[in-house]
C-alpha atoms as a PDB file:
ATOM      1  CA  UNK A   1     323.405 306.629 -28.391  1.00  0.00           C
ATOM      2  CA  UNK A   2     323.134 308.844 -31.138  1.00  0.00           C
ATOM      3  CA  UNK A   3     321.053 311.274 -29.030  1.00  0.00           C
ATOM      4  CA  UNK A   4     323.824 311.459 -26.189  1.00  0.00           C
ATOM      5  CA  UNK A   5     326.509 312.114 -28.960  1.00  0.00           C
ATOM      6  CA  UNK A   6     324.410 315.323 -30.712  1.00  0.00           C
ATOM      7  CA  UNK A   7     323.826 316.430 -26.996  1.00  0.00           C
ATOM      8  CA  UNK A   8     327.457 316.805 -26.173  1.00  0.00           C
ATOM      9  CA  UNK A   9     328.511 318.179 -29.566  1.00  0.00           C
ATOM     10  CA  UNK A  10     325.803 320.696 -28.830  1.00  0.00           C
ATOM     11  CA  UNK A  11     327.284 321.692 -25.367  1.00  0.00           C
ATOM     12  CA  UNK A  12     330.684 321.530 -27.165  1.00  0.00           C
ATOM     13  CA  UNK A  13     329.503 324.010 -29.803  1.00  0.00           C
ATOM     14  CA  UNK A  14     327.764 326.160 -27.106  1.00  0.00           C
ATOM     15  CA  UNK A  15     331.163 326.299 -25.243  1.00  0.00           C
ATOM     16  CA  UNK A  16     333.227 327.386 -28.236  1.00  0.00           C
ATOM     17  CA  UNK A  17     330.879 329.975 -29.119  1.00  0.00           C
ATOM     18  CA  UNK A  18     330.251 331.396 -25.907  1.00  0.00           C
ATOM     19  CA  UNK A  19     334.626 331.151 -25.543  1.00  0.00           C
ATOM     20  CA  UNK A  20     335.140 333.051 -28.903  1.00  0.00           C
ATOM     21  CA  UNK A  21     332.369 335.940 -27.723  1.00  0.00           C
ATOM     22  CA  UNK A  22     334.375 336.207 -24.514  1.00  0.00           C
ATOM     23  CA  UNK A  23     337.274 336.682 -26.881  1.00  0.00           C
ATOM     24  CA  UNK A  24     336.524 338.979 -28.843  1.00  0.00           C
ATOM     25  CA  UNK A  25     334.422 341.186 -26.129  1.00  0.00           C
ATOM     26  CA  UNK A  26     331.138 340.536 -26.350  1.00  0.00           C
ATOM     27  CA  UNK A  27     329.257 338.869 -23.401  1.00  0.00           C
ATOM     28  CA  UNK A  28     327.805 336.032 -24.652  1.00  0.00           C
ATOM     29  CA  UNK A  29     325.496 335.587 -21.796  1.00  0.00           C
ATOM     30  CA  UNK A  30     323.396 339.157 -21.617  1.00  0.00           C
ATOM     31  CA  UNK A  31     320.582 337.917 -22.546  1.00  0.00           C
ATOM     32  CA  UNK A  32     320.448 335.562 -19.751  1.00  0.00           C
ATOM     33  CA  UNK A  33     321.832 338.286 -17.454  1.00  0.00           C
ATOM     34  CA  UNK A  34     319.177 341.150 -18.318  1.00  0.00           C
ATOM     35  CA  UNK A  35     316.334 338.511 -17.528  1.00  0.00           C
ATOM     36  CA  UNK A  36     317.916 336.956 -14.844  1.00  0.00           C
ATOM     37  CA  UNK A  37     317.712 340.575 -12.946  1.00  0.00           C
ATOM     38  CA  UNK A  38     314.559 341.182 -14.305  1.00  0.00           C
ATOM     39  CA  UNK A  39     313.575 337.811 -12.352  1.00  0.00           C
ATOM     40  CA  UNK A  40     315.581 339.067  -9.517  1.00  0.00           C
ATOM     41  CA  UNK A  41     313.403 342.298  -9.129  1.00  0.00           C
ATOM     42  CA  UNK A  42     310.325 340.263  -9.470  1.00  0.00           C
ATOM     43  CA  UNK A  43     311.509 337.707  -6.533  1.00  0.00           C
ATOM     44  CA  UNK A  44     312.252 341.044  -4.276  1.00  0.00           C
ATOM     45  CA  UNK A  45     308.659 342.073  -5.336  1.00  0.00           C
ATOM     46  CA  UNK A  46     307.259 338.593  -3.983  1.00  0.00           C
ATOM     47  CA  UNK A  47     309.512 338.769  -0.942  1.00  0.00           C
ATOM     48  CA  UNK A  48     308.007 342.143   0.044  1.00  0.00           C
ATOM     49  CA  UNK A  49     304.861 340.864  -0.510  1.00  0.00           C
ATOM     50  CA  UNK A  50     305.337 337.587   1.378  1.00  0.00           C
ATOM     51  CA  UNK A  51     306.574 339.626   4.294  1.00  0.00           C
ATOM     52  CA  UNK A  52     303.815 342.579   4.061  1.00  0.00           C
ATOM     53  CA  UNK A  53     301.489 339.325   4.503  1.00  0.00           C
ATOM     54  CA  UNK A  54     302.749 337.637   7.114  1.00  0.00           C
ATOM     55  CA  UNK A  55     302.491 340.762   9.233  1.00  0.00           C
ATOM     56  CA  UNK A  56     299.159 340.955   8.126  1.00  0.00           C
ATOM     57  CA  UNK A  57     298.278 337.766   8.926  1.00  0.00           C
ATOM     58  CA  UNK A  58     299.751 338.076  12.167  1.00  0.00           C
ATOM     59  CA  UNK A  59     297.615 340.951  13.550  1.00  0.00           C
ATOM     60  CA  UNK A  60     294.630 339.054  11.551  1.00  0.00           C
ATOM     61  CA  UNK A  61     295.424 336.574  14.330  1.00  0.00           C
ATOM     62  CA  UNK A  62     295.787 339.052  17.291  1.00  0.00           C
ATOM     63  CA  UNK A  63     292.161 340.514  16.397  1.00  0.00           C
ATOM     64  CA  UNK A  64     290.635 337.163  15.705  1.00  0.00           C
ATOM     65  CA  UNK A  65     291.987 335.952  19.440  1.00  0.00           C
ATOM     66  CA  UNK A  66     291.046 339.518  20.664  1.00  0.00           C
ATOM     67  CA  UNK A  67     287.481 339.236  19.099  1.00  0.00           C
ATOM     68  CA  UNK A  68     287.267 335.845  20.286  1.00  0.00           C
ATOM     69  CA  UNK A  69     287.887 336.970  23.834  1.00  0.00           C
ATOM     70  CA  UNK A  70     285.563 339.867  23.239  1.00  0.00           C
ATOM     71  CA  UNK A  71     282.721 337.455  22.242  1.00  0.00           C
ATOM     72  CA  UNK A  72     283.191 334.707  24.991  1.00  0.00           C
ATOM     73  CA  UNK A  73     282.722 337.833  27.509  1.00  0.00           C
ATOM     74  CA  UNK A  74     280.011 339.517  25.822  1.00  0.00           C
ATOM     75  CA  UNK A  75     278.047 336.386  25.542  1.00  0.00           C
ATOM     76  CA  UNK A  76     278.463 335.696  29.246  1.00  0.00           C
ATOM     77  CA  UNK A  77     277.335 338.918  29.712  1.00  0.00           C
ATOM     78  CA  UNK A  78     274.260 338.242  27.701  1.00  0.00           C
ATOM     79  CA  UNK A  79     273.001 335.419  29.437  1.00  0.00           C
ATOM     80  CA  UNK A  80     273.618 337.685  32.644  1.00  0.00           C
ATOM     81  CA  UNK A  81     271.314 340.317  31.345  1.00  0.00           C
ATOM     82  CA  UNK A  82     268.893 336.973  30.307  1.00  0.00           C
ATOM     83  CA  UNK A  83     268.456 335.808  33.607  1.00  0.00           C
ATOM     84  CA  UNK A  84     267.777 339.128  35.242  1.00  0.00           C
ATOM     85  CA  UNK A  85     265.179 339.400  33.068  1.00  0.00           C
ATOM     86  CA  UNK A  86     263.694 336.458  33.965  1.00  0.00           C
ATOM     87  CA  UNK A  87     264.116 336.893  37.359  1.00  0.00           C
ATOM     88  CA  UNK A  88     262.503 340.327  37.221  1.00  0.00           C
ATOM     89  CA  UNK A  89     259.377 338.893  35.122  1.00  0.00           C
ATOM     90  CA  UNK A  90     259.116 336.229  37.795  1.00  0.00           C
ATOM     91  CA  UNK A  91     259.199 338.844  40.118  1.00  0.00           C
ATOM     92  CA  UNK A  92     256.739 341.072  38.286  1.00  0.00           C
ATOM     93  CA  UNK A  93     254.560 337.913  38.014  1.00  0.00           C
ATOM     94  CA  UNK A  94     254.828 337.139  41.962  1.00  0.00           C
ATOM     95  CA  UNK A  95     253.955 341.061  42.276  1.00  0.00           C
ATOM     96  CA  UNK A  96     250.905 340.796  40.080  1.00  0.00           C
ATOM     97  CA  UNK A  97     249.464 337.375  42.021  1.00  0.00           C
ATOM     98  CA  UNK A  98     249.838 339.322  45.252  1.00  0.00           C
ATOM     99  CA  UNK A  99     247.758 342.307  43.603  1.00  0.00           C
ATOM    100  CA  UNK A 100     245.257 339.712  42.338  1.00  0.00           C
ATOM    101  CA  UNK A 101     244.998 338.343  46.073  1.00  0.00           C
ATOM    102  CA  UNK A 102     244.529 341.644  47.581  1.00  0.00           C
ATOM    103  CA  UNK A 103     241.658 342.934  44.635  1.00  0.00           C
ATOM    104  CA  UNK A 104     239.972 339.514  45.880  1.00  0.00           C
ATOM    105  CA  UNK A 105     240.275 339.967  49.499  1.00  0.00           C
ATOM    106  CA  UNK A 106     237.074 341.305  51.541  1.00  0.00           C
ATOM    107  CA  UNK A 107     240.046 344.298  52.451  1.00  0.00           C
ATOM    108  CA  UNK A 108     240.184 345.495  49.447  1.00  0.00           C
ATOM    109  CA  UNK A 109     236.028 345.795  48.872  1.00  0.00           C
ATOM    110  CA  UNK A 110     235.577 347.204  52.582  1.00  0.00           C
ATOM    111  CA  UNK A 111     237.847 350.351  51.206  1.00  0.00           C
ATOM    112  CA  UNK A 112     236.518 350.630  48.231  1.00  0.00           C
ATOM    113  CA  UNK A 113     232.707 350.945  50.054  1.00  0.00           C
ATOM    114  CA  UNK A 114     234.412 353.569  52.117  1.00  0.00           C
ATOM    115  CA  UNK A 115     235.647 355.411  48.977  1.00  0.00           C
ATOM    116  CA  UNK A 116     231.410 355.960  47.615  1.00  0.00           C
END
């Protein structure tokens, strides 16, 4: 009890000081006001900030979803390129059996005899 009763003749005292300052001119509260636009200036700051990141953020997101895009097509395009590769090695291979056949075939010796 005794704790509520100093609180409120605190506040009481704090009222009656802060009504004679008004009285006599002064501001009793410029102190408060000076850091109170200090904090003011500083919250603009922050907003700035806040809003300078958000838009940053957003076209973060477009590139991410554009890069995204960019790497779903160019690995498609990869395993294009991949399997015309293979294709052409099979190819090459198929080429190379046939050459293999024809060295081997009595064609092939018969115009090489007619070459000497």
């Amino acid at each position: 009890m005794t704790h509520q009763t100093n609180d409120i003749i605190l506040r009481i005292r704090r009222y009656f000081r802060c009504l004679w300052m008004a009285l006599i001119g002064r501001n009793p509260y410029i102190e408060d006001s000076e850091e109170l636009w200090k904090k003011i200036g500083e919250l603009e700051k922050l907003k700035e900030n806040y809003c300078m990141a958000l838009d940053r953020w957003e076209e973060a997101s477009i590139n991410a979803r554009e890069l995204s895009q960019s790497n779903v097509r160019l690995t498609a395009q990869v395993n294009n390129l991949r399997n015309l590769v293979e294709k052409l090695r099979e190819r090459i291979r198929d080429k190379e059996r046939i050459i293999d056949k024809y060295e081997k075939s009595p064609i092939y010796n018969k115009v090489d005899e007619k070459k000497d």
